[in-house]
N, C-alpha and C. Protein backbone atom coordinates (compact mmCIF):
# COMPACT_ATOMS: atom_id res chain seq x y z
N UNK A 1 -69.81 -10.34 50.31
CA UNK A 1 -69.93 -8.97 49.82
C UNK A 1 -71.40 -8.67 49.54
N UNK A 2 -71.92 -7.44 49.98
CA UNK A 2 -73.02 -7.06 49.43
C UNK A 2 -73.38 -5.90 48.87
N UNK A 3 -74.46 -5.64 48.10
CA UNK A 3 -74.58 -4.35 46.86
C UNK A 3 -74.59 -3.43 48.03
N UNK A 4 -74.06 -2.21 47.72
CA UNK A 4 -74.35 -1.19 48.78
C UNK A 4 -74.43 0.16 47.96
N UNK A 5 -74.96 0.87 48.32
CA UNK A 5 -75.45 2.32 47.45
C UNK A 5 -74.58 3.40 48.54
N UNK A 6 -74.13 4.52 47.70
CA UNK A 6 -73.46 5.52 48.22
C UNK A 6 -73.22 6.68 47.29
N UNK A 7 -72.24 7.60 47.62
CA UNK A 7 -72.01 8.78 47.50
C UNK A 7 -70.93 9.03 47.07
N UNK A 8 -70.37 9.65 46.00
CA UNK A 8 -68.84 9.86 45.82
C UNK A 8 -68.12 11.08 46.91
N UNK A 9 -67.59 11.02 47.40
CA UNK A 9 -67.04 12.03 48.75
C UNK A 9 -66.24 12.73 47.52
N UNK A 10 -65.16 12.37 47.06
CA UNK A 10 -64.18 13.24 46.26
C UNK A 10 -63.78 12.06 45.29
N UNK A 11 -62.95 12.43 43.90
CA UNK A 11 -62.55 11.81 43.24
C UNK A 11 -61.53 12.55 42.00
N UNK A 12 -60.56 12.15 42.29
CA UNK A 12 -59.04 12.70 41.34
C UNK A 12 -58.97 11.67 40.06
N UNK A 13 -59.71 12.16 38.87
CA UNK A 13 -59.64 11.12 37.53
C UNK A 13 -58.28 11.60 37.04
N UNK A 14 -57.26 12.20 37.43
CA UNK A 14 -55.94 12.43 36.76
C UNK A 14 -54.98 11.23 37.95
N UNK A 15 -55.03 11.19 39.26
CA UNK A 15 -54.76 9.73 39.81
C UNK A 15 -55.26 8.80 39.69
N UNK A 16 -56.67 8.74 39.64
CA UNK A 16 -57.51 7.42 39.54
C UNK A 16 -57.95 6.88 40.65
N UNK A 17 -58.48 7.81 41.62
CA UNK A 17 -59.02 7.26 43.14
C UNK A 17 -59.68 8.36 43.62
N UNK A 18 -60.18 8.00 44.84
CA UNK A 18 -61.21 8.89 45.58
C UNK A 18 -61.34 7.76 46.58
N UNK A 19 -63.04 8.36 47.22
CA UNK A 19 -63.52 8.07 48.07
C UNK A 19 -64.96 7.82 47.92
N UNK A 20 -65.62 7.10 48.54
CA UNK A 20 -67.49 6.75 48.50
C UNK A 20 -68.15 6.98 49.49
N UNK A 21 -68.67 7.71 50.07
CA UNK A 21 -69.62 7.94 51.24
C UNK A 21 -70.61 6.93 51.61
N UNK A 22 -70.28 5.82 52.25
CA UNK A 22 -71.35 4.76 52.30
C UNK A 22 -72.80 4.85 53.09
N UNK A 23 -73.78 4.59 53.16
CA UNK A 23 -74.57 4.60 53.65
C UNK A 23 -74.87 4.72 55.06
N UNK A 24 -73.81 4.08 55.36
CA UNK A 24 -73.31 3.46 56.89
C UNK A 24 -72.57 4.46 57.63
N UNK A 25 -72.65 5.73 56.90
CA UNK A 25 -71.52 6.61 57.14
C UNK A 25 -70.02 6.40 57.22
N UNK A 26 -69.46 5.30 56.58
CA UNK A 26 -68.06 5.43 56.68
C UNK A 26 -67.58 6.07 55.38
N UNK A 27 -66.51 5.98 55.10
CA UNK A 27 -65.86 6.20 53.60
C UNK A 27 -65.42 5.07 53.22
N UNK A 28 -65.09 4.58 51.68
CA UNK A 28 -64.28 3.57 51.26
C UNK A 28 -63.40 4.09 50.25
N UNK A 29 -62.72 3.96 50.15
CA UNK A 29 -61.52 3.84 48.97
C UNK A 29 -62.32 3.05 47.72
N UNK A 30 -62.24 3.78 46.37
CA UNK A 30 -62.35 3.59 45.53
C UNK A 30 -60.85 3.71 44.26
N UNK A 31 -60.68 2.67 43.31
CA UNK A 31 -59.94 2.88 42.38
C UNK A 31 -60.17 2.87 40.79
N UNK A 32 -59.91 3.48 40.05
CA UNK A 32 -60.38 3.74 38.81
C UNK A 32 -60.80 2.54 38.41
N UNK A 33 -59.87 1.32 38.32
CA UNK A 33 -59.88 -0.23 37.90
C UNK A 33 -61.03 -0.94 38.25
N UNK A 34 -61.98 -0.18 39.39
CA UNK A 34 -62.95 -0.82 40.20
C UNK A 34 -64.28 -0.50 39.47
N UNK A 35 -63.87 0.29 38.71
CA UNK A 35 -65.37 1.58 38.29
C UNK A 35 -65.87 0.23 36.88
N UNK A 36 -67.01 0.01 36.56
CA UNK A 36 -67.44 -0.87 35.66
C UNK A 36 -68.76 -0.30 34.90
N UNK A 37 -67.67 0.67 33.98
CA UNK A 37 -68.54 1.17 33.07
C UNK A 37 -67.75 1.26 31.71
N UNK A 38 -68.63 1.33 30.25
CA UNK A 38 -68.02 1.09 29.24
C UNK A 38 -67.82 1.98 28.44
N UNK A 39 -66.37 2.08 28.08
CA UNK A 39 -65.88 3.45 27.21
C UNK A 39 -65.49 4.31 28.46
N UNK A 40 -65.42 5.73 27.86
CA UNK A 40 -64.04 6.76 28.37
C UNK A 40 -65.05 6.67 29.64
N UNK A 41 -66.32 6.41 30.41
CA UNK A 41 -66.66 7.06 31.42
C UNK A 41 -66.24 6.13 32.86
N UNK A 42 -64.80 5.97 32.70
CA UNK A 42 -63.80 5.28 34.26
C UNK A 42 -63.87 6.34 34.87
N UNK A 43 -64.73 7.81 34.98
CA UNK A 43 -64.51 8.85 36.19
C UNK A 43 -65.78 8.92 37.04
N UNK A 44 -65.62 9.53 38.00
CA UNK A 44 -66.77 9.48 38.81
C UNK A 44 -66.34 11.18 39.79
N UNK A 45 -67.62 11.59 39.72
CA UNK A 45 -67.46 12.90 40.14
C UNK A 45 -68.40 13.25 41.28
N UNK A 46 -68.22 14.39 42.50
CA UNK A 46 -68.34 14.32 43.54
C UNK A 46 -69.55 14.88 43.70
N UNK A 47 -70.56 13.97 44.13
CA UNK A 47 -72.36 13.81 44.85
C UNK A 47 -72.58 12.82 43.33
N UNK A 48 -71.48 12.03 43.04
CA UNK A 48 -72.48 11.20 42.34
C UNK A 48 -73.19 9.63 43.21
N UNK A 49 -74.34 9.23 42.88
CA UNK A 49 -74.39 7.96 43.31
C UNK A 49 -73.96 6.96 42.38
N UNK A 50 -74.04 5.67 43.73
CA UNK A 50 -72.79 4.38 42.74
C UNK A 50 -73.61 3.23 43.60
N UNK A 51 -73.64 2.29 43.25
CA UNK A 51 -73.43 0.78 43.88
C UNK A 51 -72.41 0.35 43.67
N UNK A 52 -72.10 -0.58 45.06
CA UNK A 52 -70.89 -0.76 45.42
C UNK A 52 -70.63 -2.57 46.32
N UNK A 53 -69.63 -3.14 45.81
CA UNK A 53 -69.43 -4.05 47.31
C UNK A 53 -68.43 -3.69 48.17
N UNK A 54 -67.77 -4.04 49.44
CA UNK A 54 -67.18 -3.52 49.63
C UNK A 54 -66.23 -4.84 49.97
N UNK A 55 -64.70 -4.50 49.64
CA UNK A 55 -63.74 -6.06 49.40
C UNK A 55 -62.79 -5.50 50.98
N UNK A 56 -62.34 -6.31 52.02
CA UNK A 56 -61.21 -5.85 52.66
C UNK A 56 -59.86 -6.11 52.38
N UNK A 57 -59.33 -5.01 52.83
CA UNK A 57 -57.59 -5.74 51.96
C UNK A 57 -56.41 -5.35 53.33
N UNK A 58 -55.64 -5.41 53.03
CA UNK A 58 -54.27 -4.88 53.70
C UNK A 58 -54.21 -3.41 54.83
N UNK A 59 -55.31 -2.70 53.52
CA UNK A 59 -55.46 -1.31 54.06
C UNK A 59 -56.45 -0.44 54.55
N UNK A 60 -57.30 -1.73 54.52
CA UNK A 60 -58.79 -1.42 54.89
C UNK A 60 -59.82 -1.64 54.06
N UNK A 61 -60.85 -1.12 54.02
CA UNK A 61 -62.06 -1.22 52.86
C UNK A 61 -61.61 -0.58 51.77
N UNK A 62 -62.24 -1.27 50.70
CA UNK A 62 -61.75 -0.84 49.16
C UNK A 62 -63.45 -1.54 48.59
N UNK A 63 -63.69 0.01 47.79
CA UNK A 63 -64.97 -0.36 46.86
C UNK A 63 -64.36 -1.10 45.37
N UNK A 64 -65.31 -2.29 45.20
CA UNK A 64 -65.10 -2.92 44.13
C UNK A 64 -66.56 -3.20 43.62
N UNK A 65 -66.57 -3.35 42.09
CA UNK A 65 -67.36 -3.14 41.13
C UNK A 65 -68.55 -2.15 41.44
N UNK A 66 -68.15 -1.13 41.08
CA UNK A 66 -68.62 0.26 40.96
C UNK A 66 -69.53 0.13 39.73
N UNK A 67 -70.69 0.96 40.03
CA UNK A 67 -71.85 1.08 39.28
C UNK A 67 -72.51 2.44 39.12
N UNK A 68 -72.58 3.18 38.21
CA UNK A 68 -72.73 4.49 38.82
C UNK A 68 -74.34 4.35 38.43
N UNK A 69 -74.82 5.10 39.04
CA UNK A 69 -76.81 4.79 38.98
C UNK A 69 -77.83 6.25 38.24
């Protein structure tokens, strides 16, 4: 895994997911659980930047440990 910097594309804090605009131009799946920040701020809102790794799973890329910058 490596740090990667990006873009929030969209993000629903009443589901708890979105999307990250990676550098690379793809998107990744992001989940609230992934976001690693302390206290109420688990949301992330759209043109924010983040660091990111990116984990593969079942369903494709999924951003894990989220950093917002």
């Amino acid at each position: 895994m490596a740090n990667i910097t990006g873009v929030v594309k969209w993000f629903d804090n009443e589901r708890g997911y979105g999307f990250i605009s990676c550098e690379q131009g793809n998107d990744v799946f992001v989940h609230h659980s992934q976001i690693k920040e302390n206290g109420p701020g688990k949301d992330l809102h759209e043109g924010e930047n983040v660091t990111f790794d990116i984990q593969e799973n079942e369903k494709g890329p999924m951003a894990v440990n989220v950093h917002k910058l």
